[in-house]
PDB file of N, CA and C in Angstrom:
ATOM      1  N   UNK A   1       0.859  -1.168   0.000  1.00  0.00           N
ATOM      2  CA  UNK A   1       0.000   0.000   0.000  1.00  0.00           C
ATOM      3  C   UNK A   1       0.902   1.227   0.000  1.00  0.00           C
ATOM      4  N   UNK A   2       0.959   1.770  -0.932  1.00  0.00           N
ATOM      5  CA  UNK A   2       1.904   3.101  -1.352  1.00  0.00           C
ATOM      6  C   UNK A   2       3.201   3.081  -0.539  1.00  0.00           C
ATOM      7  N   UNK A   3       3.931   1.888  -1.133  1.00  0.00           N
ATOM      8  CA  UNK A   3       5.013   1.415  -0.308  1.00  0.00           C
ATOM      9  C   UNK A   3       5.713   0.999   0.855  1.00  0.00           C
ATOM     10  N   UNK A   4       4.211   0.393   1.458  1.00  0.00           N
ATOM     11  CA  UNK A   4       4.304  -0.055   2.556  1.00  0.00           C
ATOM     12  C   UNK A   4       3.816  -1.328   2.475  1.00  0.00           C
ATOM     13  N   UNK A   5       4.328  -2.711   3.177  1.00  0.00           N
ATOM     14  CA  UNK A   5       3.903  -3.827   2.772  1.00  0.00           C
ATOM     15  C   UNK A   5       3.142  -4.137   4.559  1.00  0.00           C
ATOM     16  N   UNK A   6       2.256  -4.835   3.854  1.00  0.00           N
ATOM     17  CA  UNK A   6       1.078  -4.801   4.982  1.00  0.00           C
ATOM     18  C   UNK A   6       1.342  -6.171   5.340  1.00  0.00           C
ATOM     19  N   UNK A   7       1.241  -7.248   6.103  1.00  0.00           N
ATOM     20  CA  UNK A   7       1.440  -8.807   6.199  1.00  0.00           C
ATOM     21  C   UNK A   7       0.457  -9.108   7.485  1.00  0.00           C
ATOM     22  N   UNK A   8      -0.247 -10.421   7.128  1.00  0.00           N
ATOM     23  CA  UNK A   8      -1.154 -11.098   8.056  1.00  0.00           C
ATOM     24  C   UNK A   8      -1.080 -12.155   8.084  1.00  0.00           C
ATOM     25  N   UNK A   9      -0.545 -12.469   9.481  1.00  0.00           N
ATOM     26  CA  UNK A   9      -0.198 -13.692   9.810  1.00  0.00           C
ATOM     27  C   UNK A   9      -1.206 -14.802  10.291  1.00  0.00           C
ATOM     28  N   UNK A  10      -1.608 -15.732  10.165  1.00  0.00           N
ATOM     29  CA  UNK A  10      -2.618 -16.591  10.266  1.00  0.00           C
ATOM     30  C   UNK A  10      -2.432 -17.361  12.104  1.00  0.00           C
ATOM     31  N   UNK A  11      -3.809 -17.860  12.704  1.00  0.00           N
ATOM     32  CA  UNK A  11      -3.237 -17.392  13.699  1.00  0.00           C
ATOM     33  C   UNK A  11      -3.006 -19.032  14.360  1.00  0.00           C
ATOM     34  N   UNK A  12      -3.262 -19.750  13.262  1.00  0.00           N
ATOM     35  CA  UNK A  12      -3.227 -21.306  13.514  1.00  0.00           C
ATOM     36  C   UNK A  12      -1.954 -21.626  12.659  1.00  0.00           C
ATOM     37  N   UNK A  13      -1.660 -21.144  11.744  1.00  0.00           N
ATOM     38  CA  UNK A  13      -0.284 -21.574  10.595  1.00  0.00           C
ATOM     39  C   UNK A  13       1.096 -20.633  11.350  1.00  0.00           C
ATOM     40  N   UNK A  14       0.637 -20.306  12.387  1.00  0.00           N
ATOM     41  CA  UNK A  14       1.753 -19.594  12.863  1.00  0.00           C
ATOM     42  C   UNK A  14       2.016 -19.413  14.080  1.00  0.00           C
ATOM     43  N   UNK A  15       1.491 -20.720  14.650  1.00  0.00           N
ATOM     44  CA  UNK A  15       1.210 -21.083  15.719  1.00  0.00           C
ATOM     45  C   UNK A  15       2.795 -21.773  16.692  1.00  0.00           C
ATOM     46  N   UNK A  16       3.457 -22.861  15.945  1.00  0.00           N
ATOM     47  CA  UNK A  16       4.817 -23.344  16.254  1.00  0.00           C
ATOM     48  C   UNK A  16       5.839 -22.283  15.017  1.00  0.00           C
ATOM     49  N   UNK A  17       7.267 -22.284  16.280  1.00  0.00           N
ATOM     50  CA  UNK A  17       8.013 -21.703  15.412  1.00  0.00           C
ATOM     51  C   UNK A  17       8.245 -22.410  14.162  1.00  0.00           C
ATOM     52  N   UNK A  18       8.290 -23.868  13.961  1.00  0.00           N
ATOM     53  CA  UNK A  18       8.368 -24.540  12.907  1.00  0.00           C
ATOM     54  C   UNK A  18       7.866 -23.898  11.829  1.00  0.00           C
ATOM     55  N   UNK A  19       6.098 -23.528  11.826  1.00  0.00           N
ATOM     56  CA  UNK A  19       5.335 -22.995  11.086  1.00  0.00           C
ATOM     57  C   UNK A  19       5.333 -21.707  10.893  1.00  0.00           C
ATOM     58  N   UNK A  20       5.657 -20.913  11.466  1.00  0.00           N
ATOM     59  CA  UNK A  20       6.430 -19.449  11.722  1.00  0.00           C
ATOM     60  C   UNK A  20       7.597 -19.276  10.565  1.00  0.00           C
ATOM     61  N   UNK A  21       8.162 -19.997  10.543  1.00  0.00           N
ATOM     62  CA  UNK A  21       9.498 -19.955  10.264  1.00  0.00           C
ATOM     63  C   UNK A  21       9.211 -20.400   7.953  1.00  0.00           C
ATOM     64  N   UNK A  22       7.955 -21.224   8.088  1.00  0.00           N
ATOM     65  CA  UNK A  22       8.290 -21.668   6.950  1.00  0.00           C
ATOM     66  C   UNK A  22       6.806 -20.392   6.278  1.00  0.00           C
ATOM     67  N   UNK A  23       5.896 -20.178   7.247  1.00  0.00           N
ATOM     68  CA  UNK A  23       5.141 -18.827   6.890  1.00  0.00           C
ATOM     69  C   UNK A  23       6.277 -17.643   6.498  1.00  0.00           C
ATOM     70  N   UNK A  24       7.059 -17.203   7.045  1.00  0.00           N
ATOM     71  CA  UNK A  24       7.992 -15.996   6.458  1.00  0.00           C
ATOM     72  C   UNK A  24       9.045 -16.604   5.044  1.00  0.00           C
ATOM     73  N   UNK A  25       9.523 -17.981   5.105  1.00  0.00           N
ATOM     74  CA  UNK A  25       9.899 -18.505   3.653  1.00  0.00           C
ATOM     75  C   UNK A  25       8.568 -17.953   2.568  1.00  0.00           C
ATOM     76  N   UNK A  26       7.818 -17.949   2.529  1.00  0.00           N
ATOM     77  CA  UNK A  26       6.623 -18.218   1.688  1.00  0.00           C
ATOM     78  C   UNK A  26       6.286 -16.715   1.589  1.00  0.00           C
ATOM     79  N   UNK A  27       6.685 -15.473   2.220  1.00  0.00           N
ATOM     80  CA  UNK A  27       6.256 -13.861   2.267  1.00  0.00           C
ATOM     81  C   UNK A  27       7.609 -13.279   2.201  1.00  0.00           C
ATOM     82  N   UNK A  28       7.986 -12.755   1.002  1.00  0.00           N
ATOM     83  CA  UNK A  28       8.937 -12.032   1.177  1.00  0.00           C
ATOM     84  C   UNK A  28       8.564 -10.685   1.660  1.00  0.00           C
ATOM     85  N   UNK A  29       9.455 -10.858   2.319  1.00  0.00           N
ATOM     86  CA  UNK A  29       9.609  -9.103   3.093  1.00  0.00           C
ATOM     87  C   UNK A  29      10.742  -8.094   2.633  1.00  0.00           C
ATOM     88  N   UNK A  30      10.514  -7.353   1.864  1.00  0.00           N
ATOM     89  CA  UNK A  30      11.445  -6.175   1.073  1.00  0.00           C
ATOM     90  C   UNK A  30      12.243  -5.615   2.487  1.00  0.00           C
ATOM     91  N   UNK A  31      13.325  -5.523   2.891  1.00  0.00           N
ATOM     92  CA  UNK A  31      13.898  -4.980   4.398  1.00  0.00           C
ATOM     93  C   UNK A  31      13.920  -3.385   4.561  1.00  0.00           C
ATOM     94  N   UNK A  32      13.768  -3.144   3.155  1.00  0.00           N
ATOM     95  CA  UNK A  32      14.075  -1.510   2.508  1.00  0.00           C
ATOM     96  C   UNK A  32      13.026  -0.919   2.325  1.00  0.00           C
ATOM     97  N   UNK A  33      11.808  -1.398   2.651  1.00  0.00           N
ATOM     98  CA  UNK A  33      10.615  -0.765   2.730  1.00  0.00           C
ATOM     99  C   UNK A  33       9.757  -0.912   4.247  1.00  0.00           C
ATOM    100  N   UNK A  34       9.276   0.023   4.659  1.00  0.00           N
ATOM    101  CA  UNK A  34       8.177  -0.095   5.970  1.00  0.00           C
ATOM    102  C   UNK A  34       7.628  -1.049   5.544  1.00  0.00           C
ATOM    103  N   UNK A  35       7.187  -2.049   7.137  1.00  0.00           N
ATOM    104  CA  UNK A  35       6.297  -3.289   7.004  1.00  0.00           C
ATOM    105  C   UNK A  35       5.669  -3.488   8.397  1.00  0.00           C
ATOM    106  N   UNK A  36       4.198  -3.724   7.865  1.00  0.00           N
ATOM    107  CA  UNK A  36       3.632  -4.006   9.489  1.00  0.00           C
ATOM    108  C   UNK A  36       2.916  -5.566   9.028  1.00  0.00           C
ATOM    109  N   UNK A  37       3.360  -5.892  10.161  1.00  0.00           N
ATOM    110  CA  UNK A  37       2.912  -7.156  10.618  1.00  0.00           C
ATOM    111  C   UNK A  37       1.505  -7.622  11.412  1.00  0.00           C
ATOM    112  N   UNK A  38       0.425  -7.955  10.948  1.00  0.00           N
ATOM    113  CA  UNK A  38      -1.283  -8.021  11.647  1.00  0.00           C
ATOM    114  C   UNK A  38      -0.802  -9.884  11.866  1.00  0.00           C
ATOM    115  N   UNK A  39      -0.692  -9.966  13.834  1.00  0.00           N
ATOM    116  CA  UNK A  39      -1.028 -11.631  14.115  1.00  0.00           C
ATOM    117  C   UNK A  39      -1.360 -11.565  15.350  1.00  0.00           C
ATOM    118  N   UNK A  40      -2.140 -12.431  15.307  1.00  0.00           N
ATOM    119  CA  UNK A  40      -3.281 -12.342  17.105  1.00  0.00           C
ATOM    120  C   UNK A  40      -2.275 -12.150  17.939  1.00  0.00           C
ATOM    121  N   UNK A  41      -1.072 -13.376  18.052  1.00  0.00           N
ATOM    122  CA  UNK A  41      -0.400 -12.949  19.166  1.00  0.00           C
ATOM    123  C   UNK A  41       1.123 -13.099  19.370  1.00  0.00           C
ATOM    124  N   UNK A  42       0.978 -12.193  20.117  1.00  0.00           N
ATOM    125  CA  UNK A  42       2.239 -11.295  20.390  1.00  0.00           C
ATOM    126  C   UNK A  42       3.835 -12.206  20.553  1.00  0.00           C
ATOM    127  N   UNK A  43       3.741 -13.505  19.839  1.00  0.00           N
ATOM    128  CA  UNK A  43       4.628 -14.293  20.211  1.00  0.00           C
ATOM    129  C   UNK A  43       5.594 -14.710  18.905  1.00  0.00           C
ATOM    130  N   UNK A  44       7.054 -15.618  19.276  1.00  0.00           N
ATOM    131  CA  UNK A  44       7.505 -15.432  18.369  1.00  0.00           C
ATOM    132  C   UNK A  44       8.454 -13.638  17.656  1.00  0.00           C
ATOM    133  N   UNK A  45       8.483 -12.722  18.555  1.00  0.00           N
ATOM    134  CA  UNK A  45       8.973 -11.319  17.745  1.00  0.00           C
ATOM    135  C   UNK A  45      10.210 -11.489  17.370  1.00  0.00           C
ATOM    136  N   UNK A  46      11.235 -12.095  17.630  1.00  0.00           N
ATOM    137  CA  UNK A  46      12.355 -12.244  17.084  1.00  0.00           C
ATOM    138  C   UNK A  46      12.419 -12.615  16.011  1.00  0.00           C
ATOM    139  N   UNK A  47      11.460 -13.822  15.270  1.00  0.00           N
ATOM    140  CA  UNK A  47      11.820 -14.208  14.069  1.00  0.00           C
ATOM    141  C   UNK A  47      10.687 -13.313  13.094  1.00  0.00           C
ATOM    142  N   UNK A  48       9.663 -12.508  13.529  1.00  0.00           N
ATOM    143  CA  UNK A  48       9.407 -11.175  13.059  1.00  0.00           C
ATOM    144  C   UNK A  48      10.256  -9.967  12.680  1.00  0.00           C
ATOM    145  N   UNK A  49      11.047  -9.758  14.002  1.00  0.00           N
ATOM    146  CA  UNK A  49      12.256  -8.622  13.817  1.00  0.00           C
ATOM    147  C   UNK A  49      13.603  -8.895  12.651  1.00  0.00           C
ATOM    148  N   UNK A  50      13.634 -10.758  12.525  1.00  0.00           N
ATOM    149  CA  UNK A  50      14.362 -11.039  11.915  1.00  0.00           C
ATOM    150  C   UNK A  50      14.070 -11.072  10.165  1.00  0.00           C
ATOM    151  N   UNK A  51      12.842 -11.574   9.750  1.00  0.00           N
ATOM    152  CA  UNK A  51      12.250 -11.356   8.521  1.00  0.00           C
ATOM    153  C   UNK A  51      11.934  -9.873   8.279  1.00  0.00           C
ATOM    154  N   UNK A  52      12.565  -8.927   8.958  1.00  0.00           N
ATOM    155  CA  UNK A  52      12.376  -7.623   8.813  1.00  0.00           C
ATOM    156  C   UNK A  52      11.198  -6.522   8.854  1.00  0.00           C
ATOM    157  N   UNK A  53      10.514  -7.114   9.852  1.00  0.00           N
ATOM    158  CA  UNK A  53       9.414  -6.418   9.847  1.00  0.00           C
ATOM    159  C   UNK A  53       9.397  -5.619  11.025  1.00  0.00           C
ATOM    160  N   UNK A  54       8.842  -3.927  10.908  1.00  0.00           N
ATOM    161  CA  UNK A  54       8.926  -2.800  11.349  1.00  0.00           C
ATOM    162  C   UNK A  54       7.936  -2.816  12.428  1.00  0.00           C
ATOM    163  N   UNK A  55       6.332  -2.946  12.257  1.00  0.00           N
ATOM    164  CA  UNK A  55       5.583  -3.256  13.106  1.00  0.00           C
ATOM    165  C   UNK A  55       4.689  -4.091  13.330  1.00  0.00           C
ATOM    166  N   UNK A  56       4.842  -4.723  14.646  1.00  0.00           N
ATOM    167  CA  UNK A  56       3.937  -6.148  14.563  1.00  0.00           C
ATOM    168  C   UNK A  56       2.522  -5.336  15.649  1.00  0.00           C
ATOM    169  N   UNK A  57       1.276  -5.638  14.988  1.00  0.00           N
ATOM    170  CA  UNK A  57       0.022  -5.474  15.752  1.00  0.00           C
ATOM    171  C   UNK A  57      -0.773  -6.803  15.855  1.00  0.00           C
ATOM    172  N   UNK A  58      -1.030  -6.474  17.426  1.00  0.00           N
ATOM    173  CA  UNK A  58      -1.431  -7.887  17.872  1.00  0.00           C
ATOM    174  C   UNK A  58      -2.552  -7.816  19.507  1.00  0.00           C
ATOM    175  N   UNK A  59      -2.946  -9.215  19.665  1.00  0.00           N
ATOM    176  CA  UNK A  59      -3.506  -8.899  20.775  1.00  0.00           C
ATOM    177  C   UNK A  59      -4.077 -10.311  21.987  1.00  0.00           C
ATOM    178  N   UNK A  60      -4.671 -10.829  21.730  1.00  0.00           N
ATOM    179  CA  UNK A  60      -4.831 -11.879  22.329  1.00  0.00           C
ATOM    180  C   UNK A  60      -4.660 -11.846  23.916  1.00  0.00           C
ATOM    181  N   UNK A  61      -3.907 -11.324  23.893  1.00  0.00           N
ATOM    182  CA  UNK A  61      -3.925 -11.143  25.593  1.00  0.00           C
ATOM    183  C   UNK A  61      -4.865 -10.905  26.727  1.00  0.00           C
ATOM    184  N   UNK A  62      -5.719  -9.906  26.340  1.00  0.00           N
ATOM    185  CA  UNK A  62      -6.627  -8.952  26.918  1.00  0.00           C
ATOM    186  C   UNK A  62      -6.170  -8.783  28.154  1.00  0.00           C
ATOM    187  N   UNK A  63      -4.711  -8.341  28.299  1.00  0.00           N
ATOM    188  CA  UNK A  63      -4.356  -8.036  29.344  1.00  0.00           C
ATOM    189  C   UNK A  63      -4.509  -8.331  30.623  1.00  0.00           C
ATOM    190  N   UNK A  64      -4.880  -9.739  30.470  1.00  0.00           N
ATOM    191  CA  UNK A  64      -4.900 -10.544  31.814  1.00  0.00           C
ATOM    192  C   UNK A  64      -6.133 -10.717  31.966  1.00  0.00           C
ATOM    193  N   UNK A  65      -7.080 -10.097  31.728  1.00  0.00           N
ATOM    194  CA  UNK A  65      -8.728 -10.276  31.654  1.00  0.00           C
ATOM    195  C   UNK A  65      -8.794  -9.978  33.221  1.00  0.00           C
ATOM    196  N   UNK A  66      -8.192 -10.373  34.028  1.00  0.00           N
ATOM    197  CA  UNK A  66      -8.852 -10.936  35.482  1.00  0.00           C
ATOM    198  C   UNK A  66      -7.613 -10.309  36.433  1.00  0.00           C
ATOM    199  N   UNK A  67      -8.076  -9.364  37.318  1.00  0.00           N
ATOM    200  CA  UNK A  67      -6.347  -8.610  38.521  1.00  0.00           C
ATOM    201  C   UNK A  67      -6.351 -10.400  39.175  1.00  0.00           C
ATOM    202  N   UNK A  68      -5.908 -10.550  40.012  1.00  0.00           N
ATOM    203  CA  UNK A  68      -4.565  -9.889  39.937  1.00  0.00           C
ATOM    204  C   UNK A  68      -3.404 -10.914  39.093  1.00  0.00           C
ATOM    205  N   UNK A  69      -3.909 -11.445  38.069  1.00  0.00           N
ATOM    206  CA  UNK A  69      -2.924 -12.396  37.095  1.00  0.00           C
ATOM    207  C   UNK A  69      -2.175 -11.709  36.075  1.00  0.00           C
ATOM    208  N   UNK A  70      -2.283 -10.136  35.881  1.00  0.00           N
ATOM    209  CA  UNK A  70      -1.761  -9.521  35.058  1.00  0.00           C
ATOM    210  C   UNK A  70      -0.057  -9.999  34.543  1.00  0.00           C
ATOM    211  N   UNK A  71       0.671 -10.771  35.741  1.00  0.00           N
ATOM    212  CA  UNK A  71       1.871 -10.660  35.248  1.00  0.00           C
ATOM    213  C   UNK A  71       2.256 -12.184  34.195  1.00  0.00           C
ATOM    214  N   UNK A  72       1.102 -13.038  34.278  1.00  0.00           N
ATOM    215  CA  UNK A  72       1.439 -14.426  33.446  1.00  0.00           C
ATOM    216  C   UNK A  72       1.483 -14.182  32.190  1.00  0.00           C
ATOM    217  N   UNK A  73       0.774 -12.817  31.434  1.00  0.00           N
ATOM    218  CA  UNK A  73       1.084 -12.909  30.406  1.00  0.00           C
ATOM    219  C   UNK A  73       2.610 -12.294  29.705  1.00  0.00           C
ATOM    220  N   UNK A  74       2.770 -11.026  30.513  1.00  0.00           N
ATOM    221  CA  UNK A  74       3.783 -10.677  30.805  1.00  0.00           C
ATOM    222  C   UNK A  74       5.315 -11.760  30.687  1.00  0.00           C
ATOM    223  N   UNK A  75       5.111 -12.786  31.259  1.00  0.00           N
ATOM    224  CA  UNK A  75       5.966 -13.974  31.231  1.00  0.00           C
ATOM    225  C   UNK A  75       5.987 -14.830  29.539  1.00  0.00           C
ATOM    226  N   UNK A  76       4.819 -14.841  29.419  1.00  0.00           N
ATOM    227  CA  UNK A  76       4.606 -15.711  28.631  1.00  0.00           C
ATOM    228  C   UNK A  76       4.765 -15.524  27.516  1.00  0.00           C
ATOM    229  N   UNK A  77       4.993 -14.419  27.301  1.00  0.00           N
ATOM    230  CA  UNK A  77       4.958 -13.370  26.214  1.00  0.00           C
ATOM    231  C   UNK A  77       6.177 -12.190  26.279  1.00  0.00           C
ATOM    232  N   UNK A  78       6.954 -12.809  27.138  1.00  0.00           N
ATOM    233  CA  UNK A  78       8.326 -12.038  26.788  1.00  0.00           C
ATOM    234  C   UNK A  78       8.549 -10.648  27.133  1.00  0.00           C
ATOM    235  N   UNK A  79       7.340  -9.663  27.997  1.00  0.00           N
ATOM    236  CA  UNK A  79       7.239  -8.572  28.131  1.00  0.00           C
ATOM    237  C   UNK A  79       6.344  -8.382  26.605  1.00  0.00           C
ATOM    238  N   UNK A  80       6.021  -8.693  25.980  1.00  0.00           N
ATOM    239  CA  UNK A  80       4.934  -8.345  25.040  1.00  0.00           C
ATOM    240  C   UNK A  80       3.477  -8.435  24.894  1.00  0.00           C
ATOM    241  N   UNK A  81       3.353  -8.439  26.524  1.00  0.00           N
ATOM    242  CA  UNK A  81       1.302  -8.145  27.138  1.00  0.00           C
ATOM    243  C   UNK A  81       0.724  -7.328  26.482  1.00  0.00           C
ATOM    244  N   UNK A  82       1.382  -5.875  26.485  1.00  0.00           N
ATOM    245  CA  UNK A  82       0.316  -5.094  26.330  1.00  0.00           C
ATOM    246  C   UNK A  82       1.118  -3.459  26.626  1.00  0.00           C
ATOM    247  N   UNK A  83       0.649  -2.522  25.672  1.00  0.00           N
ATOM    248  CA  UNK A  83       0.852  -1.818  25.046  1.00  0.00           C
ATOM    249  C   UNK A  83       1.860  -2.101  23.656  1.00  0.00           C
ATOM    250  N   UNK A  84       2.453  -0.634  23.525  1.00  0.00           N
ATOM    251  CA  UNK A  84       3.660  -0.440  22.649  1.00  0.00           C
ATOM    252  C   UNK A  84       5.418  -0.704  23.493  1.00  0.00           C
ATOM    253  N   UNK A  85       6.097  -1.432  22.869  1.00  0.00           N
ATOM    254  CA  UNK A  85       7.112  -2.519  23.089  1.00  0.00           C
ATOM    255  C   UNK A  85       8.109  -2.047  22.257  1.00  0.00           C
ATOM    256  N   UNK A  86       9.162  -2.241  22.220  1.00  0.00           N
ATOM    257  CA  UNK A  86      10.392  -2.352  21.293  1.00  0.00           C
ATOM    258  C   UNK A  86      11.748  -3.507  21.434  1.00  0.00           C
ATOM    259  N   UNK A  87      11.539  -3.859  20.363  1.00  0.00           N
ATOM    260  CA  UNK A  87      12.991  -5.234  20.288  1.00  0.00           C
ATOM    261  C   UNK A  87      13.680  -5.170  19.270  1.00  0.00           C
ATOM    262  N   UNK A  88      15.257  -4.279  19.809  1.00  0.00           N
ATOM    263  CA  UNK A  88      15.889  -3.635  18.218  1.00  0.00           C
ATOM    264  C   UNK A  88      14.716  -2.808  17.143  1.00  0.00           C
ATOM    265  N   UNK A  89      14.853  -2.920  15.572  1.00  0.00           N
ATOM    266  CA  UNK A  89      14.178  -2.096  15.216  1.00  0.00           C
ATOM    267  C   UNK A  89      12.691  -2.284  15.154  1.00  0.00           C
ATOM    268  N   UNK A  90      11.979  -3.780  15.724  1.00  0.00           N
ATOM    269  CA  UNK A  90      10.705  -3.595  15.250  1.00  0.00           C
ATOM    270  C   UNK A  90      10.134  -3.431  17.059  1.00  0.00           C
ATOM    271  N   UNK A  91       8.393  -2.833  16.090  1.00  0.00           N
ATOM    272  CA  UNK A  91       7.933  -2.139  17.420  1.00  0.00           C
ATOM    273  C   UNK A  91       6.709  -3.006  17.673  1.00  0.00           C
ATOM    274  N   UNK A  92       5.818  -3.815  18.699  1.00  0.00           N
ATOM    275  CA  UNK A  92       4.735  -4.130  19.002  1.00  0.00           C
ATOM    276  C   UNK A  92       4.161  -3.859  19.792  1.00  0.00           C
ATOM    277  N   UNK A  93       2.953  -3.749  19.150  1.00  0.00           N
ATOM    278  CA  UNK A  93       1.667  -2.773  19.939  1.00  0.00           C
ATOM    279  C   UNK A  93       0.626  -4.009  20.456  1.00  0.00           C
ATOM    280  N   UNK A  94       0.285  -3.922  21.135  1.00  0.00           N
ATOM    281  CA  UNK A  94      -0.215  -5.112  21.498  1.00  0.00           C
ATOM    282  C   UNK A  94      -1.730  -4.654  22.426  1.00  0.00           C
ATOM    283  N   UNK A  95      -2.934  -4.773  21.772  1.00  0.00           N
ATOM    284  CA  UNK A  95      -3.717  -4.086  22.637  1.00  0.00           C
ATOM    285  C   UNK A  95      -4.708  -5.113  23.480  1.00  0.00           C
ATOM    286  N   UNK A  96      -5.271  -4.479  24.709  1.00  0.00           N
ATOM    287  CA  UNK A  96      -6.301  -5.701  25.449  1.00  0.00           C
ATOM    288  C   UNK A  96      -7.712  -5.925  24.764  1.00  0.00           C
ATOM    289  N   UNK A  97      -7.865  -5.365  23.644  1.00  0.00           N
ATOM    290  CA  UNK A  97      -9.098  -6.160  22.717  1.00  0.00           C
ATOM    291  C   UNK A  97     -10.144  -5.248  23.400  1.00  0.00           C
ATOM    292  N   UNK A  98     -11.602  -5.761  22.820  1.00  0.00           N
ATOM    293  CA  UNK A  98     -12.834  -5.878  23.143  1.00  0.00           C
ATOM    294  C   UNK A  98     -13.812  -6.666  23.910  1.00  0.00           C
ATOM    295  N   UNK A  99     -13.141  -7.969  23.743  1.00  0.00           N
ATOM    296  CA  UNK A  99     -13.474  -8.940  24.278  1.00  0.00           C
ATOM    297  C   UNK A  99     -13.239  -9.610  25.375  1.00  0.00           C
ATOM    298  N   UNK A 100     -13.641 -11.119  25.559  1.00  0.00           N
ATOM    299  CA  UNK A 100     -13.208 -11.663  26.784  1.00  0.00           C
ATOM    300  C   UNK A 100     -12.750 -13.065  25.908  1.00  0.00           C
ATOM    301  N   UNK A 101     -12.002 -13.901  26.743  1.00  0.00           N
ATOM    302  CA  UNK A 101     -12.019 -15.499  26.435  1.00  0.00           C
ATOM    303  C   UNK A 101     -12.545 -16.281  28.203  1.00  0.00           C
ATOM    304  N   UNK A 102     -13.066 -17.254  27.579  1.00  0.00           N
ATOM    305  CA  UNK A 102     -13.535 -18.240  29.226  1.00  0.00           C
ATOM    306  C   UNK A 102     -14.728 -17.134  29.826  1.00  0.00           C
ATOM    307  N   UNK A 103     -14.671 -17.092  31.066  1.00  0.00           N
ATOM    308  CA  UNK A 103     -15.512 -16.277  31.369  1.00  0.00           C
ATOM    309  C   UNK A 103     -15.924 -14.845  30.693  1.00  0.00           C
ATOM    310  N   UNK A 104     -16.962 -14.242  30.700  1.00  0.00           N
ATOM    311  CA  UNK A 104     -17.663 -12.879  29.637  1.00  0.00           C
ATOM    312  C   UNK A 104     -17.212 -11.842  30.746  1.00  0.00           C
ATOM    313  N   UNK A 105     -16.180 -11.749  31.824  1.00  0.00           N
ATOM    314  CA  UNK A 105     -16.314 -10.585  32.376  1.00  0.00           C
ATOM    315  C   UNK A 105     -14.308 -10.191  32.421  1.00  0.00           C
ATOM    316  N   UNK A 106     -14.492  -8.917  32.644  1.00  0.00           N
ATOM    317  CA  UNK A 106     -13.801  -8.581  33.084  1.00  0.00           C
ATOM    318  C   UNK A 106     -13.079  -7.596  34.123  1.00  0.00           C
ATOM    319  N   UNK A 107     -11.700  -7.714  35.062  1.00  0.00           N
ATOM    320  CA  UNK A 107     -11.546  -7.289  36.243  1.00  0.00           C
ATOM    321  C   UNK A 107     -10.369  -6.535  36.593  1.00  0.00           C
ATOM    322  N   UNK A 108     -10.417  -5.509  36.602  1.00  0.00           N
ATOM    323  CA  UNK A 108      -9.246  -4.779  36.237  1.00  0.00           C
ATOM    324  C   UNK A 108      -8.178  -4.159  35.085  1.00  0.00           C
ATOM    325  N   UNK A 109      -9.185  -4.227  34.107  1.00  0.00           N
ATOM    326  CA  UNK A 109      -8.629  -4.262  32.896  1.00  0.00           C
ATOM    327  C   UNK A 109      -9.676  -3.450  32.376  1.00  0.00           C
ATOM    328  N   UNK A 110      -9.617  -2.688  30.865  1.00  0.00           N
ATOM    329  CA  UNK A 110     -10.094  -2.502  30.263  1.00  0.00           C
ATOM    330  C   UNK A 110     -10.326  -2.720  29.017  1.00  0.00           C
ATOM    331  N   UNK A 111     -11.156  -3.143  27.920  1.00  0.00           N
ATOM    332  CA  UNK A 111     -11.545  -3.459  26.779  1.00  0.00           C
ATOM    333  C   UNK A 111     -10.936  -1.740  26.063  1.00  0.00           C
ATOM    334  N   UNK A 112     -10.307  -2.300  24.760  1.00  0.00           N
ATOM    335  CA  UNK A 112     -10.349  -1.124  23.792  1.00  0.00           C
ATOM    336  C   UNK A 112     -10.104  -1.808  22.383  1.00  0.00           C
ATOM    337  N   UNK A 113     -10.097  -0.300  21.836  1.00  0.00           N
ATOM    338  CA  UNK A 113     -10.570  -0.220  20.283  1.00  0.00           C
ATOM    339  C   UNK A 113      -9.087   0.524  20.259  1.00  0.00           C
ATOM    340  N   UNK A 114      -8.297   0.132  19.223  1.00  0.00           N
ATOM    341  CA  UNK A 114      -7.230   1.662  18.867  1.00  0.00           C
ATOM    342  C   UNK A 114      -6.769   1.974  17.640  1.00  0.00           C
ATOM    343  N   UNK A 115      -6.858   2.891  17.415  1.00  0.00           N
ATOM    344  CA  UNK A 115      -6.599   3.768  16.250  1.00  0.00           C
ATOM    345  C   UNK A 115      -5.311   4.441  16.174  1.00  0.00           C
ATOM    346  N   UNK A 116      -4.932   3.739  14.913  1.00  0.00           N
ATOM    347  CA  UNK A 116      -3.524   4.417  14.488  1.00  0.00           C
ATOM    348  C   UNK A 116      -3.337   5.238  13.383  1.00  0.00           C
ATOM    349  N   UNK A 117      -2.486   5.920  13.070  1.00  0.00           N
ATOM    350  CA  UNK A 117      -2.776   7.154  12.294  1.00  0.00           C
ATOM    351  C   UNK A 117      -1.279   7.528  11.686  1.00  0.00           C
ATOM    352  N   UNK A 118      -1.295   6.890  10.973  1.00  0.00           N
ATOM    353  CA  UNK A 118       0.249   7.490   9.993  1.00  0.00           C
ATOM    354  C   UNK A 118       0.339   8.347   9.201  1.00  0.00           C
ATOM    355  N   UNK A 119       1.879   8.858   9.455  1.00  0.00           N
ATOM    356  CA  UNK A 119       1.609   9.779   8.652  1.00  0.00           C
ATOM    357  C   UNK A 119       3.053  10.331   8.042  1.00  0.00           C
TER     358      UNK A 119
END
């Protein structure tokens, strides 16, 4: 898109690094052009940062859904829970969604929508 390459990562084919690894064989990524990266979740950024991609947006987390467990995802995810992140040059934004998973509520957290705006 006016020299920016857009990429969406599937969220079952990119699930093991195995499959990770042979998903970026199969997408070339120009290194010399901006690239954002759309995959549920926030895992895996190294071999993102490494196929050269600028920004990964993602989410899955919902930021713990429930206080006071906020820090398992945190773990699990490398410091890549939630917000905006940096690892070398690429950046992930990682937001707590709209939604819920398992139970419909949530506790200490908030649901969002976010809007980005380049320019």
């Amino acid at each position: 898109i006016d020299g920016m390459q857009v990429v969406g990562a599937d969220y079952h084919t990119t699930a093991s690094r195995e499959h990770y690894a042979d998903f970026f064989s199969k997408v070339p990524i120009n290194k010399s052009l901006p690239s954002i990266l759309i995959k549920h979740v926030p895992s895996n950024v190294d071999m993102a940062r490494e196929a050269g991609i600028n920004l990964q947006l993602s989410g899955h987390t919902h930021r713990a859904q429930m206080q006071p467990v906020s820090f398992m995802p945190r773990l699990i995810y490398n410091g890549f829970d939630y917000g905006l992140k940096s690892s070398g040059p690429i950046q992930v934004l990682v937001s707590s969604g709209v939604g819920t998973w398992g139970p419909p509520l949530r506790v200490g957290t908030q649901s969002e929508i976010i809007l980005l705006t380049f320019e």
